[in-house]
Each structure stands twice: as C-alpha cells, then as structure tokens.
C-alpha atoms as a PDB file:
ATOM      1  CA  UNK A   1      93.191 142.364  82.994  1.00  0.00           C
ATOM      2  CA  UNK A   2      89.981 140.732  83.290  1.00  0.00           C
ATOM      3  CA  UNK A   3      88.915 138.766  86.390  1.00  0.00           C
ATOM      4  CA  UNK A   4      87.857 135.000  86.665  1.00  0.00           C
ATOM      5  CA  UNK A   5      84.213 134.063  86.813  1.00  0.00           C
ATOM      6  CA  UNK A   6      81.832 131.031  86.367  1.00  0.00           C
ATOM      7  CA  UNK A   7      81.941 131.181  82.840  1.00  0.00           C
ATOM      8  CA  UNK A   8      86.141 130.855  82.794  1.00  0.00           C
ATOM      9  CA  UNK A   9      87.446 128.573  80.484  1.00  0.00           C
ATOM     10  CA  UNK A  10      90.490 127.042  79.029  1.00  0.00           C
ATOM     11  CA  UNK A  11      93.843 126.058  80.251  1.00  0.00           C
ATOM     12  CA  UNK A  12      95.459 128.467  82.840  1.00  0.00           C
ATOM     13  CA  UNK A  13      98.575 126.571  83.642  1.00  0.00           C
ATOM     14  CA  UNK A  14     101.072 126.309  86.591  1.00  0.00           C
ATOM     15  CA  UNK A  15     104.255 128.039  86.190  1.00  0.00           C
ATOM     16  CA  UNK A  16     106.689 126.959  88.424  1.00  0.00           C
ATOM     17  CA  UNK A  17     109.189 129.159  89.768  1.00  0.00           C
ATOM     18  CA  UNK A  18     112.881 129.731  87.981  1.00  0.00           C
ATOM     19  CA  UNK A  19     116.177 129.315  90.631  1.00  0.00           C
ATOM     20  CA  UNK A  20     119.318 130.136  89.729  1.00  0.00           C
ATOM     21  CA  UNK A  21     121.884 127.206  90.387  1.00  0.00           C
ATOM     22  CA  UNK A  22     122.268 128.841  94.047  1.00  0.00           C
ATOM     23  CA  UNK A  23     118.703 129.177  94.934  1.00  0.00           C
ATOM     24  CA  UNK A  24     118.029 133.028  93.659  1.00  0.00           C
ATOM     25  CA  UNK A  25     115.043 133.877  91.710  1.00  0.00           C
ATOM     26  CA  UNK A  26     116.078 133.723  87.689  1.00  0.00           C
ATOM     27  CA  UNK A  27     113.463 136.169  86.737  1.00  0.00           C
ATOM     28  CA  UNK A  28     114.990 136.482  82.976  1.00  0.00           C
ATOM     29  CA  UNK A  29     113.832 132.954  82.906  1.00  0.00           C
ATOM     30  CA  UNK A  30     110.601 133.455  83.942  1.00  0.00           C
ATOM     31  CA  UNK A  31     109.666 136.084  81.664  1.00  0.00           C
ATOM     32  CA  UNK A  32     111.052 133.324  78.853  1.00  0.00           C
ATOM     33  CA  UNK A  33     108.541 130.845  80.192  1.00  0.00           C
ATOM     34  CA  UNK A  34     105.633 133.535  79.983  1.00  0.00           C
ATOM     35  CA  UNK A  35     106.890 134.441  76.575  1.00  0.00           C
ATOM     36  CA  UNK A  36     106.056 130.700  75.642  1.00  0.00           C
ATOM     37  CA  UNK A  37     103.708 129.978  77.242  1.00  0.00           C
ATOM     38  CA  UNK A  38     101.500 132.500  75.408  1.00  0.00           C
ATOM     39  CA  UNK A  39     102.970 131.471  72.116  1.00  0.00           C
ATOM     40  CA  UNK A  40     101.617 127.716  73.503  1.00  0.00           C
ATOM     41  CA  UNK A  41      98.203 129.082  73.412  1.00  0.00           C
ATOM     42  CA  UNK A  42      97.448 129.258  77.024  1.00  0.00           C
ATOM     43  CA  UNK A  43      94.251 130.989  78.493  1.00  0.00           C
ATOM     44  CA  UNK A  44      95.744 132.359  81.758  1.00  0.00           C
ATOM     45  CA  UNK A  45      98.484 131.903  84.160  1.00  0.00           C
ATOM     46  CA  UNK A  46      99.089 130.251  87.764  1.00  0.00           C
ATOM     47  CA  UNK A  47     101.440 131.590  89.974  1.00  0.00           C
ATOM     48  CA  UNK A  48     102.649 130.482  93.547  1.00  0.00           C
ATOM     49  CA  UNK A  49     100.794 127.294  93.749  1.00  0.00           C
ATOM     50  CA  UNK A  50     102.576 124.126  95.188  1.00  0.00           C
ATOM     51  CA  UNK A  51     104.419 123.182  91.998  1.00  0.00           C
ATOM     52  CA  UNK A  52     105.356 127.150  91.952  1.00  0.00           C
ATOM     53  CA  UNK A  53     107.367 126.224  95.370  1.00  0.00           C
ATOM     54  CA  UNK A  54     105.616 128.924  97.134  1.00  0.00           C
ATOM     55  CA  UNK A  55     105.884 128.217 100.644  1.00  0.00           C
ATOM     56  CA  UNK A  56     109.758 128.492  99.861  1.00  0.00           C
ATOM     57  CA  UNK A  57     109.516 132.063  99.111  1.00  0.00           C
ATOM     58  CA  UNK A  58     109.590 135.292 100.923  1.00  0.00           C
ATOM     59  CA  UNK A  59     106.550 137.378 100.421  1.00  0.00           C
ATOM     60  CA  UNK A  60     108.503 139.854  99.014  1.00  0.00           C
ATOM     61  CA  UNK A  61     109.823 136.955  96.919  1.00  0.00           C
ATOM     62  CA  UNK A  62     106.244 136.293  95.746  1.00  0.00           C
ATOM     63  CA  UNK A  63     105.434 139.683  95.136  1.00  0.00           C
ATOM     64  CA  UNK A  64     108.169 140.309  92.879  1.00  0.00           C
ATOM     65  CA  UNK A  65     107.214 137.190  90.947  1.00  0.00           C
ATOM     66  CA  UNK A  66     103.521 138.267  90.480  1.00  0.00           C
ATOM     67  CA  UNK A  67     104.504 141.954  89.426  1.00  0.00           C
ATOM     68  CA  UNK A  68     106.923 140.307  86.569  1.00  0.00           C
ATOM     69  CA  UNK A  69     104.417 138.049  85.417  1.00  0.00           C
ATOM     70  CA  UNK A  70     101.510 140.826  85.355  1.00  0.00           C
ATOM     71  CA  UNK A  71     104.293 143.089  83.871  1.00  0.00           C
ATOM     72  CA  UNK A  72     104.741 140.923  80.920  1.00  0.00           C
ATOM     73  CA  UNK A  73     101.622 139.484  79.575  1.00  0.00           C
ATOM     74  CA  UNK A  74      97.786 140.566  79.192  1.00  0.00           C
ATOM     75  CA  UNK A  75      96.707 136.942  80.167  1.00  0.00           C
ATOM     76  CA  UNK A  76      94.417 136.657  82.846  1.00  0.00           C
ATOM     77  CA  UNK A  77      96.436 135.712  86.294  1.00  0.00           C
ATOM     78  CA  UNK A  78      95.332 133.431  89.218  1.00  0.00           C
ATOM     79  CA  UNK A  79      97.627 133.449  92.478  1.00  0.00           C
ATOM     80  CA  UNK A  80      97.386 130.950  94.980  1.00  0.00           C
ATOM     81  CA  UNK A  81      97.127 132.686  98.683  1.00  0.00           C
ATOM     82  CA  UNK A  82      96.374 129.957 100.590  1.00  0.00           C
ATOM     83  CA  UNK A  83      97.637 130.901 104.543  1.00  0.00           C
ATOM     84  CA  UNK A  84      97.551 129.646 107.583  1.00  0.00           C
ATOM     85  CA  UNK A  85      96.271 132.706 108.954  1.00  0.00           C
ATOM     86  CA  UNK A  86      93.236 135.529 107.114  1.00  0.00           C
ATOM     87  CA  UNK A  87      95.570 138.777 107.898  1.00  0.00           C
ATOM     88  CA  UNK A  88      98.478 137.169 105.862  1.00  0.00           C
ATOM     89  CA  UNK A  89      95.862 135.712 103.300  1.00  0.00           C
ATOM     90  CA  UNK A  90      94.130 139.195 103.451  1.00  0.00           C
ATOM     91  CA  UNK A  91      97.464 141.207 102.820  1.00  0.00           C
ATOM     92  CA  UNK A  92      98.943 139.212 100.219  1.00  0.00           C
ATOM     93  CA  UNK A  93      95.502 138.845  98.364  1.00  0.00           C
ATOM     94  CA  UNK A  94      95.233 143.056  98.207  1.00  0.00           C
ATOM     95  CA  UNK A  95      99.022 143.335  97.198  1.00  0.00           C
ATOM     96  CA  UNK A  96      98.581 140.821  94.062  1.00  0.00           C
ATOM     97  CA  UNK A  97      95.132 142.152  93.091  1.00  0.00           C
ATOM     98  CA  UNK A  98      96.161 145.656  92.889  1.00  0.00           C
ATOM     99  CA  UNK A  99      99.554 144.481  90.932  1.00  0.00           C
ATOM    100  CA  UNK A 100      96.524 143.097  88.368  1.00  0.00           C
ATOM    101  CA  UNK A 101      95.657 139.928  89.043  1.00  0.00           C
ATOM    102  CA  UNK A 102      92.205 138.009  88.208  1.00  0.00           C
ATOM    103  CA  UNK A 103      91.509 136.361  90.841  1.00  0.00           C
ATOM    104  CA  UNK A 104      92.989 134.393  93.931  1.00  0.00           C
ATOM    105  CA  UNK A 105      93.154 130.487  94.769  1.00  0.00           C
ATOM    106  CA  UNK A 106      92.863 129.062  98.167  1.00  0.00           C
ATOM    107  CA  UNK A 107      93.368 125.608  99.668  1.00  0.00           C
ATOM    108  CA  UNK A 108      91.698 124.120 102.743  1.00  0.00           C
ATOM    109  CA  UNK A 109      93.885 123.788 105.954  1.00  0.00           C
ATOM    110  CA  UNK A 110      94.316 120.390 106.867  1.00  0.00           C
ATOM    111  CA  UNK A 111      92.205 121.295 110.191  1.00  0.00           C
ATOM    112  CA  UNK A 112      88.697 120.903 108.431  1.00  0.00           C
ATOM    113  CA  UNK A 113      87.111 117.890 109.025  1.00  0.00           C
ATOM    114  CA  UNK A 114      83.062 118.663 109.117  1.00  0.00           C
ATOM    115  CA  UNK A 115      81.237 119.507 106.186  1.00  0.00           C
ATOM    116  CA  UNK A 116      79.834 122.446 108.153  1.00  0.00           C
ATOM    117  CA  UNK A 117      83.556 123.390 108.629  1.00  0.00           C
ATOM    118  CA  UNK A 118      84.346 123.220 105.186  1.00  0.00           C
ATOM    119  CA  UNK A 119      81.566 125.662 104.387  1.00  0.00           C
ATOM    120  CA  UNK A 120      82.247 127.786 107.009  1.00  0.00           C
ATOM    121  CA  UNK A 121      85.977 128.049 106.145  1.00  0.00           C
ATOM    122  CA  UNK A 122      85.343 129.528 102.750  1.00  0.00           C
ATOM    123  CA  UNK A 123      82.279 131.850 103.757  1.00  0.00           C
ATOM    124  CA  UNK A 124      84.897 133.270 106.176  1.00  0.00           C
ATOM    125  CA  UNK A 125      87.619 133.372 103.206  1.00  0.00           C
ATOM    126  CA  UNK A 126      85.042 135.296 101.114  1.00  0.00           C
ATOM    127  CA  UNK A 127      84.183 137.740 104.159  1.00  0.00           C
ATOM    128  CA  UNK A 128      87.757 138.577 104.708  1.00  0.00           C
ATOM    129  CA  UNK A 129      89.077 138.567 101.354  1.00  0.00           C
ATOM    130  CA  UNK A 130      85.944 140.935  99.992  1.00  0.00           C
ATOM    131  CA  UNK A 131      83.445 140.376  98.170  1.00  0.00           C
ATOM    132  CA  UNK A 132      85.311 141.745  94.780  1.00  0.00           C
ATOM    133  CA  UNK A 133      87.575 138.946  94.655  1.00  0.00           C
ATOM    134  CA  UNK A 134      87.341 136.311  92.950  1.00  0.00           C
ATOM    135  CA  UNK A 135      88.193 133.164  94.105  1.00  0.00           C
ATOM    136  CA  UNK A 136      89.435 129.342  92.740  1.00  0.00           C
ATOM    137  CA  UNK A 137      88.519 127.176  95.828  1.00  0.00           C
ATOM    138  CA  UNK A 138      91.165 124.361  95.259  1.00  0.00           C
ATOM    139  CA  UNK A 139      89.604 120.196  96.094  1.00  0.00           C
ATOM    140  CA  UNK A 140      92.589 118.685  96.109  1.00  0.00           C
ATOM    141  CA  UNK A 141      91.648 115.678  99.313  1.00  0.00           C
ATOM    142  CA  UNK A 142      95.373 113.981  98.324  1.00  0.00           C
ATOM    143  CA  UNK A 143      97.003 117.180  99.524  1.00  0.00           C
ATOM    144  CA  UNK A 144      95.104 118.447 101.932  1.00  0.00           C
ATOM    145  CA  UNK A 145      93.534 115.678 103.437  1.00  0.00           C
ATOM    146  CA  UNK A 146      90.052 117.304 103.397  1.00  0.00           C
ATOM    147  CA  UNK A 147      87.174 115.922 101.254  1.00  0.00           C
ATOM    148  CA  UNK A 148      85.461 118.270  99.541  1.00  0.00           C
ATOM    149  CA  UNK A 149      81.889 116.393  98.644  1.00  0.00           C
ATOM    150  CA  UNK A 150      79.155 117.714  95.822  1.00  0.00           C
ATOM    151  CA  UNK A 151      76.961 118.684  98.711  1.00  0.00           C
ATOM    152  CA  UNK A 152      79.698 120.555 100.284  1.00  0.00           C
ATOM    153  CA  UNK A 153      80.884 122.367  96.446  1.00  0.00           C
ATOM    154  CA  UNK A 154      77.104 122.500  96.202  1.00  0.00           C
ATOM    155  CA  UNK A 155      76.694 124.690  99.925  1.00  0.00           C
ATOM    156  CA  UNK A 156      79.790 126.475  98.763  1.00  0.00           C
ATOM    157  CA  UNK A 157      78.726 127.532  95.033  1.00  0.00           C
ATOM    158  CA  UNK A 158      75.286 128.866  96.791  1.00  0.00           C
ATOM    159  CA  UNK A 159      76.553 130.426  99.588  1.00  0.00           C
ATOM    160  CA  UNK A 160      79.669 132.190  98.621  1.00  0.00           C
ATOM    161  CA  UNK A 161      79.448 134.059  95.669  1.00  0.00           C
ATOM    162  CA  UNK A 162      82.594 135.194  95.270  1.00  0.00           C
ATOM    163  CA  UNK A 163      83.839 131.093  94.706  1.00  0.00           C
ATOM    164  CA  UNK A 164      83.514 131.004  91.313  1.00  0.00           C
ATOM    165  CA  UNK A 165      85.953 128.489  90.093  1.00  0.00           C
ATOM    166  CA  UNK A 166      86.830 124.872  91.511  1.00  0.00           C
ATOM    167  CA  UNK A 167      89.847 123.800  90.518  1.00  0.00           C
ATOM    168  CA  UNK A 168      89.415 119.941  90.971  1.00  0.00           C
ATOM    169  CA  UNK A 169      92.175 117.682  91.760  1.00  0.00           C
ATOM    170  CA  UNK A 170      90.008 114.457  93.391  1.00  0.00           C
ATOM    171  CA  UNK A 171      91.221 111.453  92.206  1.00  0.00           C
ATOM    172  CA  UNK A 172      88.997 109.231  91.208  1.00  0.00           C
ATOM    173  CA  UNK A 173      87.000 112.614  90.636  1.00  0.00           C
ATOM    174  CA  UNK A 174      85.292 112.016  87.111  1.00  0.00           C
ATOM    175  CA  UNK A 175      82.007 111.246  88.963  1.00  0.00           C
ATOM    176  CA  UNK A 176      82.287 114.067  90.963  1.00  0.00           C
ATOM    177  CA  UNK A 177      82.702 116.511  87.985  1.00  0.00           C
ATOM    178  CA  UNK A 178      79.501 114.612  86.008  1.00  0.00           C
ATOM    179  CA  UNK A 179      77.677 115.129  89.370  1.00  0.00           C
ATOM    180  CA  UNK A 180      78.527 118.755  90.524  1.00  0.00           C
ATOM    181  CA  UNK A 181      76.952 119.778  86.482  1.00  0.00           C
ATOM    182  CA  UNK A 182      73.824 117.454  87.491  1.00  0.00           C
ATOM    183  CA  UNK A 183      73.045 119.443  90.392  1.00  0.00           C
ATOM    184  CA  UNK A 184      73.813 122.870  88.219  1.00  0.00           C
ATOM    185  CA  UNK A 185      71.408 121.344  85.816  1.00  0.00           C
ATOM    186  CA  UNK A 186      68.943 120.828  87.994  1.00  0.00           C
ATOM    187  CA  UNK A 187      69.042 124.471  89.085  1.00  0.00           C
ATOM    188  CA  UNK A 188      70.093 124.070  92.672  1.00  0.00           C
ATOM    189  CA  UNK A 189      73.533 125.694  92.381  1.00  0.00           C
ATOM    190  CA  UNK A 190      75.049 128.763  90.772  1.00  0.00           C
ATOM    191  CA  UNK A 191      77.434 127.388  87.630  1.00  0.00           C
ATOM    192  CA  UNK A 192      80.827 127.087  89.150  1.00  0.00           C
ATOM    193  CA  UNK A 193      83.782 127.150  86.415  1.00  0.00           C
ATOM    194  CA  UNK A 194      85.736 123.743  86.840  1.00  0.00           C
ATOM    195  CA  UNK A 195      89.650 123.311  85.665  1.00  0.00           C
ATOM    196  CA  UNK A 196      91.539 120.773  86.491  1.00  0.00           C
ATOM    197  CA  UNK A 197      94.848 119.692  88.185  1.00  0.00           C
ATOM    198  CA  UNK A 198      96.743 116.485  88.547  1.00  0.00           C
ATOM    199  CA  UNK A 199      99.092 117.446  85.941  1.00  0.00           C
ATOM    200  CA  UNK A 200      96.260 116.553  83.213  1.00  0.00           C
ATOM    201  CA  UNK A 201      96.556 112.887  84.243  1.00  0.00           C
ATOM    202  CA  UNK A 202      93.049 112.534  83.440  1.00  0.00           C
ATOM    203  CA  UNK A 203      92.121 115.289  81.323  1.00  0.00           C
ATOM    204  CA  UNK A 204      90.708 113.994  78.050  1.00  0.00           C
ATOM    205  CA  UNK A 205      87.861 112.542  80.075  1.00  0.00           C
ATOM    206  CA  UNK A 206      87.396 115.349  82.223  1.00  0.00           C
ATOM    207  CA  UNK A 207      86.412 117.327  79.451  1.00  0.00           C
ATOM    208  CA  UNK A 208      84.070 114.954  78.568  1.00  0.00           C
ATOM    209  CA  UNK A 209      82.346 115.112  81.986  1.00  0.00           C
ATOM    210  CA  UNK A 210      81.884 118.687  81.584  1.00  0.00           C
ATOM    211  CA  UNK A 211      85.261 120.431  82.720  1.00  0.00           C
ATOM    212  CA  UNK A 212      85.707 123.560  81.072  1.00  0.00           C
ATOM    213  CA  UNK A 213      89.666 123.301  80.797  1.00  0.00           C
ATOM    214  CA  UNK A 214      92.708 122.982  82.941  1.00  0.00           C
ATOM    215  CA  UNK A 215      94.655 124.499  85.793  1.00  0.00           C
ATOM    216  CA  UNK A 216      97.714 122.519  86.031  1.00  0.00           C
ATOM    217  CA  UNK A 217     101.103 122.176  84.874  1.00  0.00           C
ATOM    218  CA  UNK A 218     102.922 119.873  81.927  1.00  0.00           C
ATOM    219  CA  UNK A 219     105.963 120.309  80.259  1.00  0.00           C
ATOM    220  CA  UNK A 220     104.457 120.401  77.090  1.00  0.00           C
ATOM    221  CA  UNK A 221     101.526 123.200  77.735  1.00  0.00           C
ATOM    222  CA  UNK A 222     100.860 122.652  74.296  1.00  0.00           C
ATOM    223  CA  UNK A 223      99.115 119.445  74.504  1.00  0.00           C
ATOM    224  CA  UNK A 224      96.730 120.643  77.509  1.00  0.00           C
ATOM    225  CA  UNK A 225      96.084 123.692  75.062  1.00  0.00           C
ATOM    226  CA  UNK A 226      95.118 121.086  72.000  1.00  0.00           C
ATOM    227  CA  UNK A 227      93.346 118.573  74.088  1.00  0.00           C
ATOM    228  CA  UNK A 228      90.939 121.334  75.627  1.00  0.00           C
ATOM    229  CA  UNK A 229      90.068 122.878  72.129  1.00  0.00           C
ATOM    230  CA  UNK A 230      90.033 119.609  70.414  1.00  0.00           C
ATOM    231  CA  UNK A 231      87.379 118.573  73.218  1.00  0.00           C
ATOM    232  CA  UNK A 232      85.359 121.917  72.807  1.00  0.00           C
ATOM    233  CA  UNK A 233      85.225 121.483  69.371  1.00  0.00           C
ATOM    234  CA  UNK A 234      83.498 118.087  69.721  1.00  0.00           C
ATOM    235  CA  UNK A 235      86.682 116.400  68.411  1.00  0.00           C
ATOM    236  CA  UNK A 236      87.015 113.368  71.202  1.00  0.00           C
ATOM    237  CA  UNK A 237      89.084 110.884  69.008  1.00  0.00           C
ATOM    238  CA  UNK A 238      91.656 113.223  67.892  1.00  0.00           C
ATOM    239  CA  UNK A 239      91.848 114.577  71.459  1.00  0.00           C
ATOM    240  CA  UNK A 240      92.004 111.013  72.780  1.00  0.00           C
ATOM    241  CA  UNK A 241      94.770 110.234  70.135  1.00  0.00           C
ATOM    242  CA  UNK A 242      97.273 112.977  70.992  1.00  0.00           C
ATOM    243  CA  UNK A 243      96.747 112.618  74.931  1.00  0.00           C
ATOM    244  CA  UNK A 244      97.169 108.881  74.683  1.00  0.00           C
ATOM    245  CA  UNK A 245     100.692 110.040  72.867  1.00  0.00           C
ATOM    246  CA  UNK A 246     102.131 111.721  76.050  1.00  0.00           C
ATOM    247  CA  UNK A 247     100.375 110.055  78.765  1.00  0.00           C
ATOM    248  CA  UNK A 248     103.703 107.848  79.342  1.00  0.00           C
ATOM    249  CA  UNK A 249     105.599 111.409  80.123  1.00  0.00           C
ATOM    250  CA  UNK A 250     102.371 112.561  82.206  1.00  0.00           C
ATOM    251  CA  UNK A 251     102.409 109.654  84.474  1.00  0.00           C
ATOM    252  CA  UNK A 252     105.878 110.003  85.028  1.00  0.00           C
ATOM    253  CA  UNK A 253     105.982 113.436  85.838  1.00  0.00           C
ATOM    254  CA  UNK A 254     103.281 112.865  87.884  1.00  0.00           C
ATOM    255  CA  UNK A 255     105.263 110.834  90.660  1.00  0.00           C
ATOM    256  CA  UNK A 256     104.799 112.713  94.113  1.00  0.00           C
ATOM    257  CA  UNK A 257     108.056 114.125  95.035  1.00  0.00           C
ATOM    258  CA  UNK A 258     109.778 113.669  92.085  1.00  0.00           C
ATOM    259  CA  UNK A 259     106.849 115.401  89.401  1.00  0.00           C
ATOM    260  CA  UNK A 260     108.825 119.035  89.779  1.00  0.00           C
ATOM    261  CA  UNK A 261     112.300 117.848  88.985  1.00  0.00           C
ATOM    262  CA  UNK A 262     111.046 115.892  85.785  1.00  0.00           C
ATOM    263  CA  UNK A 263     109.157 119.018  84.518  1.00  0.00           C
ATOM    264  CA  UNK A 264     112.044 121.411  85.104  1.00  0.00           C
ATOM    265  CA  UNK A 265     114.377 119.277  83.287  1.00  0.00           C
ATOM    266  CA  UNK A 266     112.387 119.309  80.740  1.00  0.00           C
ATOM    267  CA  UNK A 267     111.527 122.737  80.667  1.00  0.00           C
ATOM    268  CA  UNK A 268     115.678 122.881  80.784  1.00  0.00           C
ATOM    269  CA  UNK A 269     116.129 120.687  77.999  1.00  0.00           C
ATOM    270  CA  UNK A 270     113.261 122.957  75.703  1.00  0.00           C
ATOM    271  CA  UNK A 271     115.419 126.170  76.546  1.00  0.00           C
ATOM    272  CA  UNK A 272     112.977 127.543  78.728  1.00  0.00           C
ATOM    273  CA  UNK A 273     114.930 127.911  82.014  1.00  0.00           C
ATOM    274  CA  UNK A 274     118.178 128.650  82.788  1.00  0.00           C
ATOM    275  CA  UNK A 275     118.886 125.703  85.493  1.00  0.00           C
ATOM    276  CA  UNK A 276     116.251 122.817  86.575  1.00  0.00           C
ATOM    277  CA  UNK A 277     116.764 123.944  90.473  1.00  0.00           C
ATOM    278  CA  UNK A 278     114.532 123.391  93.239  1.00  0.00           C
ATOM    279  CA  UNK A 279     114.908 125.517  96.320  1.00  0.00           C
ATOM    280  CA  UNK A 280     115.974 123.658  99.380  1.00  0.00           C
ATOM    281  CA  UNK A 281     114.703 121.497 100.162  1.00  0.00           C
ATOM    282  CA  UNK A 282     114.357 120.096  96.326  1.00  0.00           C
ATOM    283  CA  UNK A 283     115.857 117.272  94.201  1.00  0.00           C
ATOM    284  CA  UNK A 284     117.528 116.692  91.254  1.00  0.00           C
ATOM    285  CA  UNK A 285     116.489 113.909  88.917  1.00  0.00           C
ATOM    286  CA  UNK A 286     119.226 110.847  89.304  1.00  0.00           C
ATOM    287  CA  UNK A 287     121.188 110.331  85.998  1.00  0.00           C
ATOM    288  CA  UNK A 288     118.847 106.607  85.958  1.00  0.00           C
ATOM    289  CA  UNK A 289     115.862 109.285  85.507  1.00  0.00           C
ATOM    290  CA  UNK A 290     117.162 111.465  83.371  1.00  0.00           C
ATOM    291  CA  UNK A 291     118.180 108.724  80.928  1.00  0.00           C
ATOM    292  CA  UNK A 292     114.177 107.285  81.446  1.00  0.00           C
ATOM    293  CA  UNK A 293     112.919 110.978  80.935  1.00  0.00           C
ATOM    294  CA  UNK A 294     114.968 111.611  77.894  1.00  0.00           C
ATOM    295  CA  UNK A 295     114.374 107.517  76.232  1.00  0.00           C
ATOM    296  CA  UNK A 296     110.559 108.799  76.524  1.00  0.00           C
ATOM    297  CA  UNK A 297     111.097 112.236  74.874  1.00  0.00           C
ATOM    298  CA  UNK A 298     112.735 110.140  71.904  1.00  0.00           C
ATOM    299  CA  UNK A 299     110.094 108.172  71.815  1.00  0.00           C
ATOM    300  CA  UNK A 300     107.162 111.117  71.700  1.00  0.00           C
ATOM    301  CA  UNK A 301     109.144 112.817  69.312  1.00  0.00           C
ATOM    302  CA  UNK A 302     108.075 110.270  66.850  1.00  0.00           C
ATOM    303  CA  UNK A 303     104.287 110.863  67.342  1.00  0.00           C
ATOM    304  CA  UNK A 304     104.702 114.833  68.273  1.00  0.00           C
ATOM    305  CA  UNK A 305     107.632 116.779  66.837  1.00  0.00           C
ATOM    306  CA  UNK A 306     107.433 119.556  69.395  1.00  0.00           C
ATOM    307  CA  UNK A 307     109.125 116.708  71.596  1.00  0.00           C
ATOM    308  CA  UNK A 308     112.354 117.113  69.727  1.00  0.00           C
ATOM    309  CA  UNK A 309     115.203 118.777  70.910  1.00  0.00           C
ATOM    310  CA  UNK A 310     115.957 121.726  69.364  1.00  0.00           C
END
C-alpha cells in the first residue's frame, strides 16, 4: 500500500464505523461499505476519525477495524491517532502502520494556544511518531478550538517534514487555502497536499482555490468523487451544477450533533449498513427528520438517480 505524500490527491473519505443494534462492531457491514466505496471511485480511505466514533472504541476495537479495512482493499489508508498522550499516539500509530496503513492523522489538543506551541506540538508529534510516517495534520479551529494560521501551516510545512498533508476544515477557510499555495508559490514552503473536511460543504470552490481533493464524509461519496475530477479536469460549471444538486442534503447532514445520524440513515436506506446505530452516547434521527431527510432524497432523485431507492 503506498503511503501519503505532498503530491496526494483525490477524495479519501470518512468511513464511519458500523454498530450492531446493541452497540457491537458489524464488521460484515463495514467490509460492504469498503466494497462501495471503491466501486464509488474513491482515492483512499479514513478510518477512526470523529465521524468514525473513535473515542468510543477500545483500542483493540480500533485495531480490529483498521486490519479489516487494510484486509479488504488496496486503497491507500489514513487513520486518525490523535491522543492525549505520545506513548498511546506512538503505540497505536506502529500497530496500524505495520497492519498497512499510509499514513496517520493527528488533531491539536485543545491546550495549544501560541503559535510557537502549535509548532512545537507537531515537531514533537513528528519526533515521536518517526520520521517514516507520514502524517495529515488536521486544522479543524471549530473542533479543536486552536487556530491554525498560514504562518503557523507555513512553520509547520518547513519544519516538519514528515507533515505532508493538511486536511483543512477552517470555516471561512477559502482564503486560507488561496494563501497557503501563495506562499508555496513563492518558494518559502515545501508543497503540502490539502483535502478537505466539513462534509464537502464548500468543496466546489475549494478546488478552485487550489485543494487537491477531499477528506471527508457524504452519503453519496459519489458526488465528492465527480466534483473533484470534474474540477481537475477544468470542468467548473458542470462541477458547480451537480454540487449545487445536493448541497440541500449536505447542509443538512452537516448539523453538529445530528450530521452522523443523517448519514447513517442514509447509508441504511442505500443498503450499505446493517442498522444506523451510534454507540452511546449517539442519537437517532426523530421520525420529523427522517421524513425531512427522505422528502430531500425524493427530491435529488430527480436531478441524480443514484438518489433513488433501490
């Protein structure tokens, strides 16, 4: 399996993790949602970010999850391994790299508040971690409540060599992304590869600013996968024309809190899980939003037939 680097691109999206109805892992249904996800088109895989409900697993949990994935599929695999501590960061990051995984993604702790902090955090991350492992550093200030600037990403990209990949989730963040590839242009940082998160919420116009693709999760993969290419190929308006068909079901799956129960429902609905659990504690969409979520599935159906039920 081939590891991450500044020259990544494409969509490498968030799978989030299958429950059974009591709260056990359903891993029959997440080899289904591999399956599909490379019949969508998809560039790489995500596991055991924060839509993957990994602080509700057991680390032999997440273990088990990465080995099925890597088990399954030749696409390239990030795993998020974000810790509170470096030995638990450390162990878990050698366990999933020598199961096969690409690369690693890490989150700051809500602790940072300097720029020199920042900086300092993730030269530390790439001491302890090794120098052979790649790593997504994940600017995500709605989260994590730490604001990653372009100086910062800038000090970062130059000073850590084994960050090669930001996966960007400011919001408003389309200046940042037109600034950080300034700066690269100007030869004063290393090329960082940029994906980006917030469910795609913004996505035809980050690829216009210079993203190079996604990391993020939809229930319809298939549209990140189109709008990406259609971008790359210098195809704005037809990008712009099939994003502006789903945006209704983006924003809605993109309300905090309620985003994960909308996607597994849907993912449900598409035959792709068994059950649309969330591990406690998790919610269920109310039968108000599932009526909402399935009026505007009727309604994308008539502008993208993969939104019909089968």
């Amino acid at each position: 399996m081939s590891l991450i680097s500044r020259t990544t691109r494409g969509v490498y999206t968030i799978v989030p993790t299958p429950f059974h109805p009591g709260g056990a892992l359903d891993l029959d249904s997440l080899r289904r949602l591999v399956d599909f996800y490379e019949e969508a088109g998809v560039d790489g895989l995500t596991l055991l970010g924060q839509m993957g409900e990994a602080p509700k697993l057991t680390q032999a949990e997440a273990l088990e999850i990465v080995a099925t994935v890597v088990a399954r599929t030749a696409l390239p695999v990030v795993v998020g391994v974000s810790a509170p501590g470096f030995g638990s960061m450390r162990a878990l990051t050698c366990e999933v790299m020598s199961l096969g995984a690409a690369g690693v993604m890490v989150g700051p702790p809500h602790t940072l508040r300097t720029d020199d902090q920042i900086v300092g955090y993730y030269t530390e991350v790439g001491e302890q971690l090794g120098t052979d492992v790649p790593i997504a550093a994940q600017d995500y200030p709605l989260t994590f409540s730490v604001v990653m600037s372009v100086p910062v990403l800038t000090r970062i990209a130059r000073e850590v060599p084994s960050v090669v990949m930001l996966k960007h989730e400011d919001w408003p963040g389309l200046e940042k992304i037109s600034a950080l590839r300034m700066v690269e242009a100007a030869g004063e940082m290393p090329r960082l590869s940029i994906l980006c998160g917030n469910g795609g919420l913004f996505l035809d116009f980050e690829m216009q600013r210079g993203a190079d693709g996604a990391m993020t999760g939809y229930c319809f993969p298939e549209l990140l996968v189109d709008v990406v290419r259609l971008a790359a190929d210098g195809r704005t308006d037809e990008a712009h024309d099939l994003f502006d068909a789903h945006l209704p079901l983006i924003r809605y799956e993109q309300q905090p809190g309620t985003g994960l129960a909308v996607r597994k429902y849907i993912m449900m609905r598409r035959g792709l899980l068994r059950a649309d659990t969330q591990r406690s504690p998790g919610r269920s969409l109310s039968p108000a939003e599932r009526a909402e979520v399935d009026l505007l599935l009727l309604r994308l159906g008539r502008l993208d037939a993969r939104a019909v039920s089968p």
